[in-house]
Every structure is written in C-alpha cells, then in structure tokens.
PDB file of N, CA and C in Angstrom:
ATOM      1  N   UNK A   1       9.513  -3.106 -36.323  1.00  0.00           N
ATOM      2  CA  UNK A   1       8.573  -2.950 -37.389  1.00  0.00           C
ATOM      3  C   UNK A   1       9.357  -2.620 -38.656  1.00  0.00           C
ATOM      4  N   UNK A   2       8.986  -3.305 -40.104  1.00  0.00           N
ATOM      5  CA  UNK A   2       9.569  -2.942 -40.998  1.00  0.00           C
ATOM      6  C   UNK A   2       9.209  -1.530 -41.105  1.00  0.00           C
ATOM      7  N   UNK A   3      10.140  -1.136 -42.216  1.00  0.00           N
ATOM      8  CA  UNK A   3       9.419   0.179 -42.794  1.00  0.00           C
ATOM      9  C   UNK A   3       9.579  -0.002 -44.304  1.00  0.00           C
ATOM     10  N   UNK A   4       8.799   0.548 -45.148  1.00  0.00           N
ATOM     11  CA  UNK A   4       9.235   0.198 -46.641  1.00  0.00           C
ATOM     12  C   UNK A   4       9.362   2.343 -46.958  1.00  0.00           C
ATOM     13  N   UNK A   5      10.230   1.916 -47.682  1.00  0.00           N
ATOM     14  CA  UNK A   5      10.586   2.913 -48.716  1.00  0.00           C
ATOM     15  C   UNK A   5       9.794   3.402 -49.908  1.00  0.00           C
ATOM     16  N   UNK A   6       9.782   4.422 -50.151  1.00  0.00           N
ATOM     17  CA  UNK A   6       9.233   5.060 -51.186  1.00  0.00           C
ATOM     18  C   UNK A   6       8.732   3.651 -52.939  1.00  0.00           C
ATOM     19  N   UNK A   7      10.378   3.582 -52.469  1.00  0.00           N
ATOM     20  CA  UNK A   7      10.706   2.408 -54.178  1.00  0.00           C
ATOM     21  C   UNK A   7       9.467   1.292 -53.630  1.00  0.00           C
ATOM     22  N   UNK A   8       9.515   0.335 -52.724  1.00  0.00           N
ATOM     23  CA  UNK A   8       8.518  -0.430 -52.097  1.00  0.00           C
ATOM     24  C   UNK A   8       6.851  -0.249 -52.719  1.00  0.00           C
ATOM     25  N   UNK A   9       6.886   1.274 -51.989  1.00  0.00           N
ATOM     26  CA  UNK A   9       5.353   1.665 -52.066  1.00  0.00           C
ATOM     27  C   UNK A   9       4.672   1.669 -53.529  1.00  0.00           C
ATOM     28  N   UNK A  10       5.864   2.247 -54.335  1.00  0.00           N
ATOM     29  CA  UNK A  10       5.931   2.243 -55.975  1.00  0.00           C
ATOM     30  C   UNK A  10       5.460   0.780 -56.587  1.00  0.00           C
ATOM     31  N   UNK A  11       6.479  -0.109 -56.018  1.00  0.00           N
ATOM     32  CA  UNK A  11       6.594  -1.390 -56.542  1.00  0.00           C
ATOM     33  C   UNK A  11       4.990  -2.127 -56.171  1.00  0.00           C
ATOM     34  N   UNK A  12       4.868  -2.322 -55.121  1.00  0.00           N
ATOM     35  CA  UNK A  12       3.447  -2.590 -54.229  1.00  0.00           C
ATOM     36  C   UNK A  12       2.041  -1.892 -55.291  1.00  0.00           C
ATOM     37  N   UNK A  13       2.516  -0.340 -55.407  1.00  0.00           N
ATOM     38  CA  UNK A  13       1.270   0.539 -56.443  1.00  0.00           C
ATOM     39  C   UNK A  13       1.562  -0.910 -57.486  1.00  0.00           C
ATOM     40  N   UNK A  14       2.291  -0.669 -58.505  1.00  0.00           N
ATOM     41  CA  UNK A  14       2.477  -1.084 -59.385  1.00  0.00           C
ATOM     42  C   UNK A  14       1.711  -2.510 -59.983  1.00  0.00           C
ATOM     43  N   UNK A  15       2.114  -3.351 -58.734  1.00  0.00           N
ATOM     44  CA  UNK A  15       1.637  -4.775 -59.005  1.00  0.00           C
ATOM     45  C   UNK A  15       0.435  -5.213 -58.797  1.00  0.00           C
ATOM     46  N   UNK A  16       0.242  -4.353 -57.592  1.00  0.00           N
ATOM     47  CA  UNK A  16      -1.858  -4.358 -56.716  1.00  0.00           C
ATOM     48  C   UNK A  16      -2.806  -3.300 -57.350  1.00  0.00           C
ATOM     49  N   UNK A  17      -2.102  -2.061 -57.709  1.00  0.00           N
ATOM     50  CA  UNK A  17      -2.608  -1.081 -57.674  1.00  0.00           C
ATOM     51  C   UNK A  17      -3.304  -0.456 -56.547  1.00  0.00           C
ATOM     52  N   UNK A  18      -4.135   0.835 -56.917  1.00  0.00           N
ATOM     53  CA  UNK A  18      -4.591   1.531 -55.709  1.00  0.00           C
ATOM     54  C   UNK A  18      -5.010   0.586 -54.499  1.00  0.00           C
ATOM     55  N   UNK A  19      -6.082  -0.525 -54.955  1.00  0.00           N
ATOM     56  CA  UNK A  19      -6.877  -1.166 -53.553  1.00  0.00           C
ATOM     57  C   UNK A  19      -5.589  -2.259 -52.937  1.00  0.00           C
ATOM     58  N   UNK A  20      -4.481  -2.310 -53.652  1.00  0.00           N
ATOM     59  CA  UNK A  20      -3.553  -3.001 -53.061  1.00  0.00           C
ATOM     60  C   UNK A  20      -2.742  -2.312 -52.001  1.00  0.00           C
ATOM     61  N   UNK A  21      -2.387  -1.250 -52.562  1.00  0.00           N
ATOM     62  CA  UNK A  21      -1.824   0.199 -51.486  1.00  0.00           C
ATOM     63  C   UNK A  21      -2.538   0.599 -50.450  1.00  0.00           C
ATOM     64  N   UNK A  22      -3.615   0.596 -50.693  1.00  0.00           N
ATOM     65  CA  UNK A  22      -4.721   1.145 -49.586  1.00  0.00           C
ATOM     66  C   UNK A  22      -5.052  -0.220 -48.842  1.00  0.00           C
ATOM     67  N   UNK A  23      -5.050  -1.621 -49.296  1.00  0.00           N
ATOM     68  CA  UNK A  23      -4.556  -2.366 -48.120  1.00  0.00           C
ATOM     69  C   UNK A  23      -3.437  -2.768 -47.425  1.00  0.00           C
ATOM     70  N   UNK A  24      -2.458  -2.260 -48.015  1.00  0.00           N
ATOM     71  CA  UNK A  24      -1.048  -2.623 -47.686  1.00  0.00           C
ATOM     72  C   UNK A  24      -0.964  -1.427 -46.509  1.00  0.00           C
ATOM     73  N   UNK A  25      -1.756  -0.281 -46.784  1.00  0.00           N
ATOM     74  CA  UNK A  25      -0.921   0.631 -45.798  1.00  0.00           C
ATOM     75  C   UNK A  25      -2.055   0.528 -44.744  1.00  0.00           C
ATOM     76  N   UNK A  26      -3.429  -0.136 -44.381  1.00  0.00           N
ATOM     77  CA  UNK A  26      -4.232  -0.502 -43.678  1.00  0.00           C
ATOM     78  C   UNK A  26      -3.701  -1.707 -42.834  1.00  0.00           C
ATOM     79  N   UNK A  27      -3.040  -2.564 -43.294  1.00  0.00           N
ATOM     80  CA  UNK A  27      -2.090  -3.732 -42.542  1.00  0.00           C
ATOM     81  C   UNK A  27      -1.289  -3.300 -42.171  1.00  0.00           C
ATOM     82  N   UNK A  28      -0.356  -2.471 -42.251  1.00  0.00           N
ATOM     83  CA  UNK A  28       0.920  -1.742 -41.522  1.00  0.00           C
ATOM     84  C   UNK A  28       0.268  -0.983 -40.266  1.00  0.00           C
ATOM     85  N   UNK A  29      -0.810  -0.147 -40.209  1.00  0.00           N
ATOM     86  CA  UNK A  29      -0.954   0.239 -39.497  1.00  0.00           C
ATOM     87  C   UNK A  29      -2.281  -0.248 -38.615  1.00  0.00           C
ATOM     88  N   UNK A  30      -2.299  -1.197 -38.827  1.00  0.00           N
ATOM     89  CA  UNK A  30      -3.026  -2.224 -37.971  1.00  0.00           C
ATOM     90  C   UNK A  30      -2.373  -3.275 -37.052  1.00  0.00           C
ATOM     91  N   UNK A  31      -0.943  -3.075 -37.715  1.00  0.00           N
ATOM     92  CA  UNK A  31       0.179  -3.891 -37.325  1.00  0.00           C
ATOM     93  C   UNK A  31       1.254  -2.888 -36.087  1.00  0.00           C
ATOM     94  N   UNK A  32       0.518  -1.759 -36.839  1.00  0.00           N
ATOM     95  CA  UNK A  32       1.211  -0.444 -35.680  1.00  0.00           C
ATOM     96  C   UNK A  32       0.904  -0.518 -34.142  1.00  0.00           C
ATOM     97  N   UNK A  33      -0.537  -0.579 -34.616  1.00  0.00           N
ATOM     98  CA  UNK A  33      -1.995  -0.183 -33.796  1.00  0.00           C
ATOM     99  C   UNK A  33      -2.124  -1.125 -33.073  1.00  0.00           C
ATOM    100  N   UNK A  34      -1.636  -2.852 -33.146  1.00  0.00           N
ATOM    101  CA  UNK A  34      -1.508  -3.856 -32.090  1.00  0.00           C
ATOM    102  C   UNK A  34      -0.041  -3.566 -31.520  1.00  0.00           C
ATOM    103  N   UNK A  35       0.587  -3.042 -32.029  1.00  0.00           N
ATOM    104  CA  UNK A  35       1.989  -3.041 -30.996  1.00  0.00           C
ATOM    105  C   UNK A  35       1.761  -2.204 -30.012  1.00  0.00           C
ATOM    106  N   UNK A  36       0.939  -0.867 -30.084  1.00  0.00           N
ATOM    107  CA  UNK A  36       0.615  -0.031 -29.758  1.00  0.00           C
ATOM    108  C   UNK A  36      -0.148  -0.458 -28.306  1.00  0.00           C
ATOM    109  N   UNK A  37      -1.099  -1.647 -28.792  1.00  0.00           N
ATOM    110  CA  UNK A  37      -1.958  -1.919 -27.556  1.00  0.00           C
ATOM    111  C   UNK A  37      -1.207  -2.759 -27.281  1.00  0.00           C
ATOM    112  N   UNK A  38       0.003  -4.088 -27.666  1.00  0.00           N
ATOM    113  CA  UNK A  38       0.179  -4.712 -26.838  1.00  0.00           C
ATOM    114  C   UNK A  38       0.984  -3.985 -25.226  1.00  0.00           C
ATOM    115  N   UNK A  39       1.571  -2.907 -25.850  1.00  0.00           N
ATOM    116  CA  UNK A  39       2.543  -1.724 -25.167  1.00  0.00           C
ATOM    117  C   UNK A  39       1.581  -1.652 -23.831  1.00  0.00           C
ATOM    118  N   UNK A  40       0.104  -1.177 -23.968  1.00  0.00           N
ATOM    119  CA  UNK A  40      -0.616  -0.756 -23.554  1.00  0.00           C
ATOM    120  C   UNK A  40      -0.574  -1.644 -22.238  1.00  0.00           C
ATOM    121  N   UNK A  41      -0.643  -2.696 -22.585  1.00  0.00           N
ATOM    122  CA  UNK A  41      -1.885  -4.157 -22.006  1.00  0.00           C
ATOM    123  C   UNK A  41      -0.380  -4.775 -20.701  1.00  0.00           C
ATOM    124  N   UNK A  42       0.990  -4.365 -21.238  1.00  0.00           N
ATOM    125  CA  UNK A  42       2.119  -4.633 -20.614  1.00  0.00           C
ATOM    126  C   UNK A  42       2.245  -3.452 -19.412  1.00  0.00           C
ATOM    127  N   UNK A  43       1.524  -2.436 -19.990  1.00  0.00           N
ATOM    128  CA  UNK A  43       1.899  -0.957 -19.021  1.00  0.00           C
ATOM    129  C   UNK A  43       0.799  -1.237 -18.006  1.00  0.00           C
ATOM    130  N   UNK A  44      -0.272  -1.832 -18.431  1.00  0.00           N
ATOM    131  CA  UNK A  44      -1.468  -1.550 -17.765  1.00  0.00           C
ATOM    132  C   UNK A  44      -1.343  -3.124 -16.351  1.00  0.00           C
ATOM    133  N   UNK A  45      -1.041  -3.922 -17.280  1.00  0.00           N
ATOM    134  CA  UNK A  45      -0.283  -5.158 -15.866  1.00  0.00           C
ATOM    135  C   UNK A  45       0.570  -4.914 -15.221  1.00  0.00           C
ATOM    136  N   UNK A  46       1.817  -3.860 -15.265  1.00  0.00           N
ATOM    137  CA  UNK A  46       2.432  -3.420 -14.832  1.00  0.00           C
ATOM    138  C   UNK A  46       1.525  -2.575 -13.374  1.00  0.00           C
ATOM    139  N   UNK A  47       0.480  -1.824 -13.776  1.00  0.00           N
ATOM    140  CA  UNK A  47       0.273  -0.636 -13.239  1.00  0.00           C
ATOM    141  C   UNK A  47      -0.318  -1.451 -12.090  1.00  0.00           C
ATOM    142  N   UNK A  48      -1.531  -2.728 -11.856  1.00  0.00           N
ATOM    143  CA  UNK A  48      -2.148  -3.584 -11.610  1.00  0.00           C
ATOM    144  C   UNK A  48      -1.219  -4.275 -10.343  1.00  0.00           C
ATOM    145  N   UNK A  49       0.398  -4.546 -10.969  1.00  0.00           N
ATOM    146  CA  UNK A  49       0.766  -5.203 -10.365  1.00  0.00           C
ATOM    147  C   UNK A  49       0.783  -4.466  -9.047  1.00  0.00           C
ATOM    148  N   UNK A  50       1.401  -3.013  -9.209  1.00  0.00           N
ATOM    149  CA  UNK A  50       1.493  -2.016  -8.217  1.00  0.00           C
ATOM    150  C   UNK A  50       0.468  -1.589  -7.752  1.00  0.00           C
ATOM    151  N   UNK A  51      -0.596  -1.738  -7.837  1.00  0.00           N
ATOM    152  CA  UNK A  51      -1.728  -1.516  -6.866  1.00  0.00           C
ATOM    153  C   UNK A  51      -1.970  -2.523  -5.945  1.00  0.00           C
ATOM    154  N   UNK A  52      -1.483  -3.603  -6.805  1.00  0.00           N
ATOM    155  CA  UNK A  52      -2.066  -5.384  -5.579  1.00  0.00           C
ATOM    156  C   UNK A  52      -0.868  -5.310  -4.939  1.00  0.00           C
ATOM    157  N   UNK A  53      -0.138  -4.608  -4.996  1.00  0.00           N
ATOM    158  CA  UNK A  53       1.077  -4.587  -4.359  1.00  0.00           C
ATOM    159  C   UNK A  53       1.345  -3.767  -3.049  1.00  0.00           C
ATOM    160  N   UNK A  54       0.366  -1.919  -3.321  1.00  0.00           N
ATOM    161  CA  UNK A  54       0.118  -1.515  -2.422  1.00  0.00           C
ATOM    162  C   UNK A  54      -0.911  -1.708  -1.979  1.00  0.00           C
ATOM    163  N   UNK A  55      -2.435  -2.938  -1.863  1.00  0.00           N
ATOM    164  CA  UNK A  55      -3.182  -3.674  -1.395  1.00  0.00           C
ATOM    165  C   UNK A  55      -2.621  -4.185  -0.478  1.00  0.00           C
ATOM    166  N   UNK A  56      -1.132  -4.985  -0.637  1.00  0.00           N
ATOM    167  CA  UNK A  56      -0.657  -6.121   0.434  1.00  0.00           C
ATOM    168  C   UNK A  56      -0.154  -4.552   1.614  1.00  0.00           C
ATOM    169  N   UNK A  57       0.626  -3.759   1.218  1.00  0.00           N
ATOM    170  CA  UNK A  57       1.081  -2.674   1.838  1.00  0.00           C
ATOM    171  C   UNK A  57      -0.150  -2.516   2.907  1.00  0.00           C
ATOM    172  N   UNK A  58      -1.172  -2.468   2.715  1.00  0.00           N
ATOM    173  CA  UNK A  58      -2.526  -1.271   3.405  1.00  0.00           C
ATOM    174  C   UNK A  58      -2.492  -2.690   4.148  1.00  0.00           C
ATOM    175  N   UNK A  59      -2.906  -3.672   3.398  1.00  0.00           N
ATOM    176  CA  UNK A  59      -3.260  -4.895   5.060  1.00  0.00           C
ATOM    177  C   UNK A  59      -2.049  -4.656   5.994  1.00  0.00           C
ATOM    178  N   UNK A  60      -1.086  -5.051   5.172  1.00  0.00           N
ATOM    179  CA  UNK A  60       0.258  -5.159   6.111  1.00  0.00           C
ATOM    180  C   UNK A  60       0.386  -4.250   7.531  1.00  0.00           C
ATOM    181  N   UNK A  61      -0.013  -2.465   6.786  1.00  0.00           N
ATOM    182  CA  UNK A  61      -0.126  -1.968   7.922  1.00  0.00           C
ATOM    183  C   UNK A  61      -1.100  -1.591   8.998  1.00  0.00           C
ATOM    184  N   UNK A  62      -2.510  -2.282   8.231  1.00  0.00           N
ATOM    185  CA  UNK A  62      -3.291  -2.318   9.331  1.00  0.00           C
ATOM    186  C   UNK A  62      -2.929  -3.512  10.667  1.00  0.00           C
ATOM    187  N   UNK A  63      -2.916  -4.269   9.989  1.00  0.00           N
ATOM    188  CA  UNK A  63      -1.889  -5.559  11.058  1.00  0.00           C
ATOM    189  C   UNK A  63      -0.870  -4.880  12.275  1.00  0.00           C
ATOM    190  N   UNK A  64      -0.326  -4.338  11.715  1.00  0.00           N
ATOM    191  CA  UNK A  64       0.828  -3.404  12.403  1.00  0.00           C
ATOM    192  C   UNK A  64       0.188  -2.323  13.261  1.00  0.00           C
ATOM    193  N   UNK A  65      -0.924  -1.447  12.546  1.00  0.00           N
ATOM    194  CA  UNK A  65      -1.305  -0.608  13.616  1.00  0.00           C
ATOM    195  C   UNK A  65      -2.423  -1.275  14.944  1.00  0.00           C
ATOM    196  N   UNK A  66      -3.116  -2.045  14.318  1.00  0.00           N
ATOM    197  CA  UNK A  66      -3.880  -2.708  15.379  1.00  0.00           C
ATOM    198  C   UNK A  66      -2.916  -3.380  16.350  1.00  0.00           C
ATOM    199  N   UNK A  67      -1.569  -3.800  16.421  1.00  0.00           N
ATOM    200  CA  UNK A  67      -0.931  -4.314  17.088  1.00  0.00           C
ATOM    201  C   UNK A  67      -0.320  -3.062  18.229  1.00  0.00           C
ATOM    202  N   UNK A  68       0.262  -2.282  17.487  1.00  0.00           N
ATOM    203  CA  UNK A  68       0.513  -0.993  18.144  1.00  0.00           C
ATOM    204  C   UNK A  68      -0.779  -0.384  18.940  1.00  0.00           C
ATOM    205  N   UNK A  69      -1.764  -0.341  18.552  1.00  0.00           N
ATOM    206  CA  UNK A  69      -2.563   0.381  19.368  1.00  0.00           C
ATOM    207  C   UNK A  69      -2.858  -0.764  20.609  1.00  0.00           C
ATOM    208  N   UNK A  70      -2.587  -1.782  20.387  1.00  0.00           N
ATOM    209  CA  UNK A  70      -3.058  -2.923  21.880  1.00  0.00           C
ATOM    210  C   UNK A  70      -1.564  -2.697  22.189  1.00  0.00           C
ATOM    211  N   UNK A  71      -0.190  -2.351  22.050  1.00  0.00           N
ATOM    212  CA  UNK A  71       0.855  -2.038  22.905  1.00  0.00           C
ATOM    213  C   UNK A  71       0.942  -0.566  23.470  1.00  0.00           C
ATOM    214  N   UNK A  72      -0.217   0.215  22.775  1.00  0.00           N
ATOM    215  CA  UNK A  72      -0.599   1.718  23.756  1.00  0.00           C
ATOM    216  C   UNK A  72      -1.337   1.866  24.573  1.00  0.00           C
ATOM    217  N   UNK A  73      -2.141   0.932  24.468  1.00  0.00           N
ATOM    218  CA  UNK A  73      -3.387   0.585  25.580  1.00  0.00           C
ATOM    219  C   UNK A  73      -2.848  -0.325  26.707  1.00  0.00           C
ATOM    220  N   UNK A  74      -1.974  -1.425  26.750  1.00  0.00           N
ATOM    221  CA  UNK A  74      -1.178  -2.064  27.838  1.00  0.00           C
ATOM    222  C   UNK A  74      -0.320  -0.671  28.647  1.00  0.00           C
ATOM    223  N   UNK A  75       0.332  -0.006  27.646  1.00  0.00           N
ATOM    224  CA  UNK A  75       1.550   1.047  28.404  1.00  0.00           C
ATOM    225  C   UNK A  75       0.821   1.516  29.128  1.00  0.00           C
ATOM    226  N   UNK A  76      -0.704   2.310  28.386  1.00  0.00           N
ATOM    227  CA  UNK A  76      -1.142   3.395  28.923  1.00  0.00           C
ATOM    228  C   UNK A  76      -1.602   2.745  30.764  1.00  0.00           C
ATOM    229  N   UNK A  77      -2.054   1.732  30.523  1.00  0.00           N
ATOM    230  CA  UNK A  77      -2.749   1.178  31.452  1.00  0.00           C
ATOM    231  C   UNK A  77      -1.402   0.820  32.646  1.00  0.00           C
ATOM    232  N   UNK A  78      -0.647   0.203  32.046  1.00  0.00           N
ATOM    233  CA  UNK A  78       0.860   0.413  33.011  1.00  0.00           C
ATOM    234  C   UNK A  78       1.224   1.679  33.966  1.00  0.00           C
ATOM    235  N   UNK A  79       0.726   2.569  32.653  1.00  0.00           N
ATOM    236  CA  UNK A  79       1.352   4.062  33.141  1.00  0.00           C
ATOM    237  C   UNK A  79       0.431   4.224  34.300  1.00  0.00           C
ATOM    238  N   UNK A  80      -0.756   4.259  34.210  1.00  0.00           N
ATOM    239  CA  UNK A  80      -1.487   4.799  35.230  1.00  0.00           C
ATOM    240  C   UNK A  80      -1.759   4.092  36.661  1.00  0.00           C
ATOM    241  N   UNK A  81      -1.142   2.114  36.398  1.00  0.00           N
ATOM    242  CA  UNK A  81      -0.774   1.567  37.718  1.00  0.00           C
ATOM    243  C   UNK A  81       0.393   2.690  38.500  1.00  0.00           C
ATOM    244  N   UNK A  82       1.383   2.775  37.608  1.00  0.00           N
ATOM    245  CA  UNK A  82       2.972   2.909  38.240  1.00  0.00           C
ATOM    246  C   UNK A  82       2.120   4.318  38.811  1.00  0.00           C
ATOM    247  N   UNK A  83       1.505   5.352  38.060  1.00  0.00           N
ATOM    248  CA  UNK A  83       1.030   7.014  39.011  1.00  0.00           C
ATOM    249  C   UNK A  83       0.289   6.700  40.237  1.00  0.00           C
ATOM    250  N   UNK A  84      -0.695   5.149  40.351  1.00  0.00           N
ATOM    251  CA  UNK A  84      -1.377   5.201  41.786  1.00  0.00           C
ATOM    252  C   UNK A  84      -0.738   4.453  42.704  1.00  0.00           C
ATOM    253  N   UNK A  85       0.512   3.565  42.169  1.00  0.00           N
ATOM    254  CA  UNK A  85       1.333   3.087  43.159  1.00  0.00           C
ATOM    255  C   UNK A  85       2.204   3.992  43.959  1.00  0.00           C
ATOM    256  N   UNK A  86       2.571   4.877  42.762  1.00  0.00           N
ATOM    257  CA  UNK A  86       3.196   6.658  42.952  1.00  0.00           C
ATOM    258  C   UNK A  86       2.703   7.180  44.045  1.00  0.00           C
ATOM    259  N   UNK A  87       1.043   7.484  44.715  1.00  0.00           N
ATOM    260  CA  UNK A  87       0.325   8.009  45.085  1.00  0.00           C
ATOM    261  C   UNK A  87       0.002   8.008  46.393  1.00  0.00           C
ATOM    262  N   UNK A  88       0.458   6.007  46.241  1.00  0.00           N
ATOM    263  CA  UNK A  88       0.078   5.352  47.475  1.00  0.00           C
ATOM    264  C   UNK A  88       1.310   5.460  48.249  1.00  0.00           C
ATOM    265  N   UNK A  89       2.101   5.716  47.774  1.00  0.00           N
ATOM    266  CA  UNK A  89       3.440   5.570  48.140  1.00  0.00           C
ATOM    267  C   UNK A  89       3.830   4.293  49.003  1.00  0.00           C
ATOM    268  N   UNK A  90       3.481   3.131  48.470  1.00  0.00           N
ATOM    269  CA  UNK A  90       4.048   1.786  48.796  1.00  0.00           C
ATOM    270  C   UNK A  90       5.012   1.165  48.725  1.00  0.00           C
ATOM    271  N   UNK A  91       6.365   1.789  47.935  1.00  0.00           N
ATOM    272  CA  UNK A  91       7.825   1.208  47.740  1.00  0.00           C
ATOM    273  C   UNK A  91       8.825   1.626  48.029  1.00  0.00           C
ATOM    274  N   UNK A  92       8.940   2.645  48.616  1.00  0.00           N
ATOM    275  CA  UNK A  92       9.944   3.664  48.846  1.00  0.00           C
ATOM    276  C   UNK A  92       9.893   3.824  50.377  1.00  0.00           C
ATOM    277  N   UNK A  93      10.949   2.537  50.899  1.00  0.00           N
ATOM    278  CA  UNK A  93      10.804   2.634  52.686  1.00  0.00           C
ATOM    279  C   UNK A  93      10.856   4.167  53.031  1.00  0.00           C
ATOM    280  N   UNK A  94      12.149   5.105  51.953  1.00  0.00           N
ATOM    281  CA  UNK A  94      12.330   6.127  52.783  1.00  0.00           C
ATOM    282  C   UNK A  94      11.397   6.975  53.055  1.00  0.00           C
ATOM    283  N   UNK A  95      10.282   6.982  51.817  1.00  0.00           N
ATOM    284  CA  UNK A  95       9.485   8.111  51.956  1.00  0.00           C
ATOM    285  C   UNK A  95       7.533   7.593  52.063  1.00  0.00           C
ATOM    286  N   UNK A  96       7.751   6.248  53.064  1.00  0.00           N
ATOM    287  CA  UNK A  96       6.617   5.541  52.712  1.00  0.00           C
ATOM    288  C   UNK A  96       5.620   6.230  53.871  1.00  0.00           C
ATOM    289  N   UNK A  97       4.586   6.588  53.745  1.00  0.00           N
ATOM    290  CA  UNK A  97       3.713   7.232  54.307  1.00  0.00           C
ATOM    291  C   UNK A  97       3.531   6.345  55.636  1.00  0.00           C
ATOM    292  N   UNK A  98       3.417   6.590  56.885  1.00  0.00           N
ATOM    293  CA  UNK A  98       3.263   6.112  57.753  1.00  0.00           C
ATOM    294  C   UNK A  98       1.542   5.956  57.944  1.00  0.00           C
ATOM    295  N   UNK A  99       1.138   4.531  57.526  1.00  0.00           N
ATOM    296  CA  UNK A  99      -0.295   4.210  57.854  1.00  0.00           C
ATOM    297  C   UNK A  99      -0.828   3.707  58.995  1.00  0.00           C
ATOM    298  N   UNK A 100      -1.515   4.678  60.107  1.00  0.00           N
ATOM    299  CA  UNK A 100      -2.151   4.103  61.000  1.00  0.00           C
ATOM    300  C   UNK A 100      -3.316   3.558  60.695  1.00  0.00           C
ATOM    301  N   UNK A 101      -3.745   2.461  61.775  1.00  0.00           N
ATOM    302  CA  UNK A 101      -4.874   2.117  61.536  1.00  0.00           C
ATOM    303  C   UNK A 101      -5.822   2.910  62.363  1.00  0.00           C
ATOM    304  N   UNK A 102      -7.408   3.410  61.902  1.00  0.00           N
ATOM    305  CA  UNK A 102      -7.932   4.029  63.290  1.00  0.00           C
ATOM    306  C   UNK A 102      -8.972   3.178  63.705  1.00  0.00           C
ATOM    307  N   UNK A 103      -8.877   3.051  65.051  1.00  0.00           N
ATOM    308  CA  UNK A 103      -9.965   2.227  65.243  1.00  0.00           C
ATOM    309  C   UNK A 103     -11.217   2.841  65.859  1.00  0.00           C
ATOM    310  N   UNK A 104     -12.503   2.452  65.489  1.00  0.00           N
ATOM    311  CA  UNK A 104     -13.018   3.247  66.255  1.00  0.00           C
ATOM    312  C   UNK A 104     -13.360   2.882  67.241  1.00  0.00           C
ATOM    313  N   UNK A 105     -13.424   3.865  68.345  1.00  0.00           N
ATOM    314  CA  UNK A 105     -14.361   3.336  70.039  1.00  0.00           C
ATOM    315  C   UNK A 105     -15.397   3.172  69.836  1.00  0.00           C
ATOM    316  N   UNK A 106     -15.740   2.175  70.388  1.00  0.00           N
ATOM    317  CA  UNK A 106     -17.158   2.020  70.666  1.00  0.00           C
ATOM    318  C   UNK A 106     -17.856   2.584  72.189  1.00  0.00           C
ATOM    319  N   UNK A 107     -18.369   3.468  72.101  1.00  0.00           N
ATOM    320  CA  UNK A 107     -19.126   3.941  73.526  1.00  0.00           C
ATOM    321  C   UNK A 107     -20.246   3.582  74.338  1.00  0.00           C
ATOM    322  N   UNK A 108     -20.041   3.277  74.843  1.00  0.00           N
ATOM    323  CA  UNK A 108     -21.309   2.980  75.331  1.00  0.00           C
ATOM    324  C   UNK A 108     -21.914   3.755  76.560  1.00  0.00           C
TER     325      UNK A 108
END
C-alpha cells in the first residue's frame, strides 16, 4: 500500500481542496478495508480447508473403527471356541479326558 506524506496531503488539499481530501482519504481507506477483507476471505478458505480436511479424517476413522470392531467380534468369538475346546479337552492326548460311553440297560 502506498503511503503519502504530509507534503502529498498538502499538495492533494491544495488542488481538490477539503471534499478532495476527504475523498482521497475515504479511497485509501477503502483500499485498506479491501485488503483487510481480502486477508480475511484467504484466512477464512484456509480455515474451511481444515475442517473438510478433518471431515475426510472423521470418515476415515469411522471406516477404520467399524473394521476393528468386526476384528473384535471374530477374536472374541475365536476366544471363546479355543475356552470350550479348552473344556472339552479334545487335543491334548496327554491329558484327554477318558470318554465312556454309557449305555443304558434295558430291563425287562
């Protein structure tokens, strides 16, 4: 932005007089006052960008947690085969429960 000097403002009085000064210094700072907002309008797309930005973030990690929670629900469900296979004790020749069958009599 220019700036004018005192001598300027003099020279400007001089040639326009008052309503020339009083528009000259109404255009300067109208000229302020758009730099001002263009500043604004750059900060504010800026700010925009970073919200659509943490928009993609929030899907991203819902994607991610819904995936995780169907790989806690497989484990969990794993986990609780491997405790009744545990239970049954079906793999472990050494310590495999000896299953009789009983039959029943029939009397007559």
């Amino acid at each position: 932005m220019e700036s004018y000097g005192f001598i300027g403002i003099l020279k400007i009085l001089g040639d326009f007089g008052i309503l020339g000064l009083v528009i000259f210094l109404w255009w300067q700072d109208s000229r302020r006052f758009q730099t001002i907002l263009d500043q604004y309008k750059k900060d504010m797309d800026e700010q925009r960008a970073m919200y659509q930005a943490n928009v993609s973030l929030v899907k991203d990690y819902h994607s991610v947690a819904s995936d995780l929670r169907e790989v806690v629900i497989l484990n969990t469900r794993n986990m609780q085969l491997m405790a009744d296979e545990i239970r049954q004790n079906e793999y472990c020749p050494m310590l495999r429960v000896k299953k009789e069958k009983v039959l029943m009599e029939v009397t007559k």
